[in-house]
C-alpha atoms as a PDB file:
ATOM      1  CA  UNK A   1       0.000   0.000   0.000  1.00  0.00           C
ATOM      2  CA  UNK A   2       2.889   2.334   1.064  1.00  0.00           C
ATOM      3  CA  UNK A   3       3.227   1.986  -2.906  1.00  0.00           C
ATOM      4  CA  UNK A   4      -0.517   2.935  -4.169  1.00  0.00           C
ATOM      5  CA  UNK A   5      -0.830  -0.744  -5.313  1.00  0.00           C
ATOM      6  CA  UNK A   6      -3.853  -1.546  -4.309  1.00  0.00           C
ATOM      7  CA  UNK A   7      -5.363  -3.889  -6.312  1.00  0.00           C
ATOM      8  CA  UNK A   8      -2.248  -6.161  -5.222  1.00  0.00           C
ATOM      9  CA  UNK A   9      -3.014  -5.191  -2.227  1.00  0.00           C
ATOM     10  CA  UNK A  10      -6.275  -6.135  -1.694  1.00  0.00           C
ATOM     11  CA  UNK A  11      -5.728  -9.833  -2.729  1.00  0.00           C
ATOM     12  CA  UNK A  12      -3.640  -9.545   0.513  1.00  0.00           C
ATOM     13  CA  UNK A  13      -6.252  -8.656   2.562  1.00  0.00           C
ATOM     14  CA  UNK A  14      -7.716 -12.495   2.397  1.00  0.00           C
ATOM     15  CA  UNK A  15      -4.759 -13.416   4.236  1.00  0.00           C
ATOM     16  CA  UNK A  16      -4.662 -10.777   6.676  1.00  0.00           C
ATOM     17  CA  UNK A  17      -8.369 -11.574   7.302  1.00  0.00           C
ATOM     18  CA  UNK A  18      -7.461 -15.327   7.877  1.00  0.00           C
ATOM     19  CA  UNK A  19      -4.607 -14.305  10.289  1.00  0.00           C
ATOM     20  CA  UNK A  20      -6.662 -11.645  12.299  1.00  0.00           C
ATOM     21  CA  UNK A  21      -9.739 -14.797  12.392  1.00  0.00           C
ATOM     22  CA  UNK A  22      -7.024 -17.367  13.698  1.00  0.00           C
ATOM     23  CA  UNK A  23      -5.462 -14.544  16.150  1.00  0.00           C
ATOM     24  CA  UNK A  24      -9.287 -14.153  17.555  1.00  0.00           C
ATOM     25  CA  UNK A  25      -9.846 -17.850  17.739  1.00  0.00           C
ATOM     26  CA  UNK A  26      -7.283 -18.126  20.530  1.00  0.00           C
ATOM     27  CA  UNK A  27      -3.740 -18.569  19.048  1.00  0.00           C
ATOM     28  CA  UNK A  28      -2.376 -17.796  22.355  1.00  0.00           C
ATOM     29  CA  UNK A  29      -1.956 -13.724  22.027  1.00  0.00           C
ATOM     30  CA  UNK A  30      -2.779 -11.956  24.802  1.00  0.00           C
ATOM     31  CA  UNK A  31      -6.521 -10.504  24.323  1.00  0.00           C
ATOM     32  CA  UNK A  32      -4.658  -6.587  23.575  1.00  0.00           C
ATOM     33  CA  UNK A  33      -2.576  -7.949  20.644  1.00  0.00           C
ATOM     34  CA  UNK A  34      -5.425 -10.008  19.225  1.00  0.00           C
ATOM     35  CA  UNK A  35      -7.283  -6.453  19.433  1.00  0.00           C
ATOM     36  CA  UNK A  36      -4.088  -4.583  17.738  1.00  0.00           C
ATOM     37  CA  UNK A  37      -4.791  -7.215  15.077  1.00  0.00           C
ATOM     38  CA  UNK A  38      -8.140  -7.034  14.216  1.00  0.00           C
ATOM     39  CA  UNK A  39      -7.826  -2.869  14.362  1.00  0.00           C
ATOM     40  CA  UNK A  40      -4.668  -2.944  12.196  1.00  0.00           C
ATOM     41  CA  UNK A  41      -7.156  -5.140   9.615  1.00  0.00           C
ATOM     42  CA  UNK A  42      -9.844  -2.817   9.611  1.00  0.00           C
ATOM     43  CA  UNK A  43      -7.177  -0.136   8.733  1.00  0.00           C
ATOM     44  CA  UNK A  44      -5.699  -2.018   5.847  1.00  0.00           C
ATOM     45  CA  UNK A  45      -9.534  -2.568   4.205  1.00  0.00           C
ATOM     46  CA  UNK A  46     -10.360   1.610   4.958  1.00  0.00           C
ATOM     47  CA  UNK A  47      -6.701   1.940   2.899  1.00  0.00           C
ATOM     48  CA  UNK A  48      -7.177   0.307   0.178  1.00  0.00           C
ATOM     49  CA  UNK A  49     -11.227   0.696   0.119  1.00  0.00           C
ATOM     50  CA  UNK A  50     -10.137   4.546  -0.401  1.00  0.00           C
ATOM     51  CA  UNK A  51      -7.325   3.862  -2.656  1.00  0.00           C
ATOM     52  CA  UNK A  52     -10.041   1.536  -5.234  1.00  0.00           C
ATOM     53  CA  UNK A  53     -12.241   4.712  -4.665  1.00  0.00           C
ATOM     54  CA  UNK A  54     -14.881   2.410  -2.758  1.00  0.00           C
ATOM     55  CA  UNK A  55     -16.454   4.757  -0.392  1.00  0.00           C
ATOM     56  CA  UNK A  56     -19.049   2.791   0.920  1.00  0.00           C
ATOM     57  CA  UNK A  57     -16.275  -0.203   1.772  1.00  0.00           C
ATOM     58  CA  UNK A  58     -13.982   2.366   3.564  1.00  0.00           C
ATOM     59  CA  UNK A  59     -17.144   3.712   5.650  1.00  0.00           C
ATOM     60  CA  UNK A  60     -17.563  -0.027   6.695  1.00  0.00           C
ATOM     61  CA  UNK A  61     -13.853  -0.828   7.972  1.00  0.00           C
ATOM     62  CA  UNK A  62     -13.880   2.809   9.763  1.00  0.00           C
ATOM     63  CA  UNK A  63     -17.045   1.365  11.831  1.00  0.00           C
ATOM     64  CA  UNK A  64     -15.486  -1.895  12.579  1.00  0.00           C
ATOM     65  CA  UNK A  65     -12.492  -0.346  13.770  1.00  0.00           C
ATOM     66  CA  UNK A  66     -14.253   2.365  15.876  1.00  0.00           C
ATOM     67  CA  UNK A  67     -15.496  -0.769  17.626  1.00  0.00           C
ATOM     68  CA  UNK A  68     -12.110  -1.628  18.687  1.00  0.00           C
ATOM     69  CA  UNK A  69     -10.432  -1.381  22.013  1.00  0.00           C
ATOM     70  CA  UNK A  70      -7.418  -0.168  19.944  1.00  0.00           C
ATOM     71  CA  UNK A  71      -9.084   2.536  18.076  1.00  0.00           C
ATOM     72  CA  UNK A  72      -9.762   4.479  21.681  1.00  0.00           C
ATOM     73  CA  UNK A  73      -6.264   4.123  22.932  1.00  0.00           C
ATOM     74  CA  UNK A  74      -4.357   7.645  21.879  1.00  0.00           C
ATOM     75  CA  UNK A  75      -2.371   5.710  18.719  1.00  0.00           C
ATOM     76  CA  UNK A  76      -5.677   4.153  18.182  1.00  0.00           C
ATOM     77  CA  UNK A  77      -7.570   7.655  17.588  1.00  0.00           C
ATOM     78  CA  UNK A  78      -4.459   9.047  15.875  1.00  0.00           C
ATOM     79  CA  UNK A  79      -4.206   6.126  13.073  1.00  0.00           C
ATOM     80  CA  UNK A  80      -7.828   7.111  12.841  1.00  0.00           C
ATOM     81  CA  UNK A  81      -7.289  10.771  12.206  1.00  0.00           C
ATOM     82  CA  UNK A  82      -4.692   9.715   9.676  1.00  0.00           C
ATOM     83  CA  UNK A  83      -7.412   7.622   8.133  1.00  0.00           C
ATOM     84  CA  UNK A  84      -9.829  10.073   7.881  1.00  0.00           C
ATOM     85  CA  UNK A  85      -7.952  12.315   6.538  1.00  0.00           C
ATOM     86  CA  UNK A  86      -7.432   9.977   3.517  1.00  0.00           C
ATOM     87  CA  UNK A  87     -11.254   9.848   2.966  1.00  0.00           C
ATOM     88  CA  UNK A  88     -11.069  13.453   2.941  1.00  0.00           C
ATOM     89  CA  UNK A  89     -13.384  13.688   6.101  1.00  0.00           C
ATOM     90  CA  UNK A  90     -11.210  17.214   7.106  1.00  0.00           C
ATOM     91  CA  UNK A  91     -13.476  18.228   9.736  1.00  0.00           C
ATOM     92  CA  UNK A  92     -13.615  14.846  11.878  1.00  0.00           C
ATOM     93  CA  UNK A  93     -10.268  14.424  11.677  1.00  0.00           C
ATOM     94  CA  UNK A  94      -9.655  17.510  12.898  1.00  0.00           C
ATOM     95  CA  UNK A  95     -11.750  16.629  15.692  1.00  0.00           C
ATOM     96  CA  UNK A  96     -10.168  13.375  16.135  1.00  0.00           C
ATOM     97  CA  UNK A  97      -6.591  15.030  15.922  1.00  0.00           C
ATOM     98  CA  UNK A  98      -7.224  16.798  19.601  1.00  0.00           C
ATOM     99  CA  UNK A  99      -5.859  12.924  20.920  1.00  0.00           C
ATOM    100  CA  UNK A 100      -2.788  13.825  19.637  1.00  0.00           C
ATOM    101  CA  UNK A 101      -1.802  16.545  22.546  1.00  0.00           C
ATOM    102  CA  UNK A 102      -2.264  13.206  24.856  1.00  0.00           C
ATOM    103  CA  UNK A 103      -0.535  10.658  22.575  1.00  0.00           C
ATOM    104  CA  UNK A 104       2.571  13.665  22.920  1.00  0.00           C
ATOM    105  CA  UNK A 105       1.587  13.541  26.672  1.00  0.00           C
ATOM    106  CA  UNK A 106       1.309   9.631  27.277  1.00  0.00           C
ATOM    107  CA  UNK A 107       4.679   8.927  25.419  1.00  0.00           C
ATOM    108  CA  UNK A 108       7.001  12.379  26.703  1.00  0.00           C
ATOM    109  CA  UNK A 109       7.486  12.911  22.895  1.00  0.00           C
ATOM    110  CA  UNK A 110      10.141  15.870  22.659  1.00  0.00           C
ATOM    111  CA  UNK A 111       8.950  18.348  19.667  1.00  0.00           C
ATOM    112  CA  UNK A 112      11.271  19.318  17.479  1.00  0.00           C
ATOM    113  CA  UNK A 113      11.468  19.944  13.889  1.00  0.00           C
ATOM    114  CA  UNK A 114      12.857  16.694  13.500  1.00  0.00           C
ATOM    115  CA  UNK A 115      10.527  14.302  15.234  1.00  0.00           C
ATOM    116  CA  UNK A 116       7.465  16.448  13.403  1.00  0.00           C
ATOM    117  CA  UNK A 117       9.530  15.995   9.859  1.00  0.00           C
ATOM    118  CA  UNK A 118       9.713  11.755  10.924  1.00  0.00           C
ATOM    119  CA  UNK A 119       5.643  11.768  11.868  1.00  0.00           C
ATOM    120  CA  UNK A 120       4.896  13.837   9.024  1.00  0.00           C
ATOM    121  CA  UNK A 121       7.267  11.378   6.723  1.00  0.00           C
ATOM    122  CA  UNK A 122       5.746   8.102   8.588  1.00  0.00           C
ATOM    123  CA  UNK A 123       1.753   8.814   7.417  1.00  0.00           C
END
């Protein structure tokens, strides 16, 4: 995806759903990670949902990750700004980007021009 591919991608996406099912069926991960899983899934359809312009898919795989316990941890509501912004939703993700002050917060991220130029870089 980092690539725009996303008609490669999406054949992908069987697997990843296969792995996230055998993750939630118990393959020994503790119940956070299994979560992390299942979130980072939902993520990967909204990507390349919005990159096949299928709104309607995208809409679906932002719901399903909202219901996460990932999505309302402070990465969790950032990867979702990030997200939104993709689908061009400027004003919730504006709203959404307020978490960010207590992701900065929760990890004692220094600012700098540097560490903005990597986040900026990274999404």
């Amino acid at each position: 995806m980092n690539y725009e591919e996303y008609d490669v991608a999406e054949k992908w996406l069987i697997r990843m759903d296969s792995l996230s099912n055998t993750v939630a069926e118990g393959s020994g991960l503790p119940p956070a990670d299994s979560d992390y899983v299942a979130g980072m899934n939902y993520l990967c359809r909204l990507r390349v949902a919005i990159g096949l312009d299928r709104p309607a898919e995208a809409d679906q795989a932002l719901e399903a990750y909202r219901h996460t316990e990932y999505a309302k941890t402070n990465q969790g509501r950032y990867d979702e700004a990030l997200a939104l912004l993709k689908m061009k939703r400027y004003a919730e993700a504006a709203d959404t980007y307020e978490a960010f002050d207590d992701y900065i917060a929760e990890y004692s991220i220094e600012l700098s021009m540097d560490n903005l130029t990597i986040y900026g870089n990274k999404y």
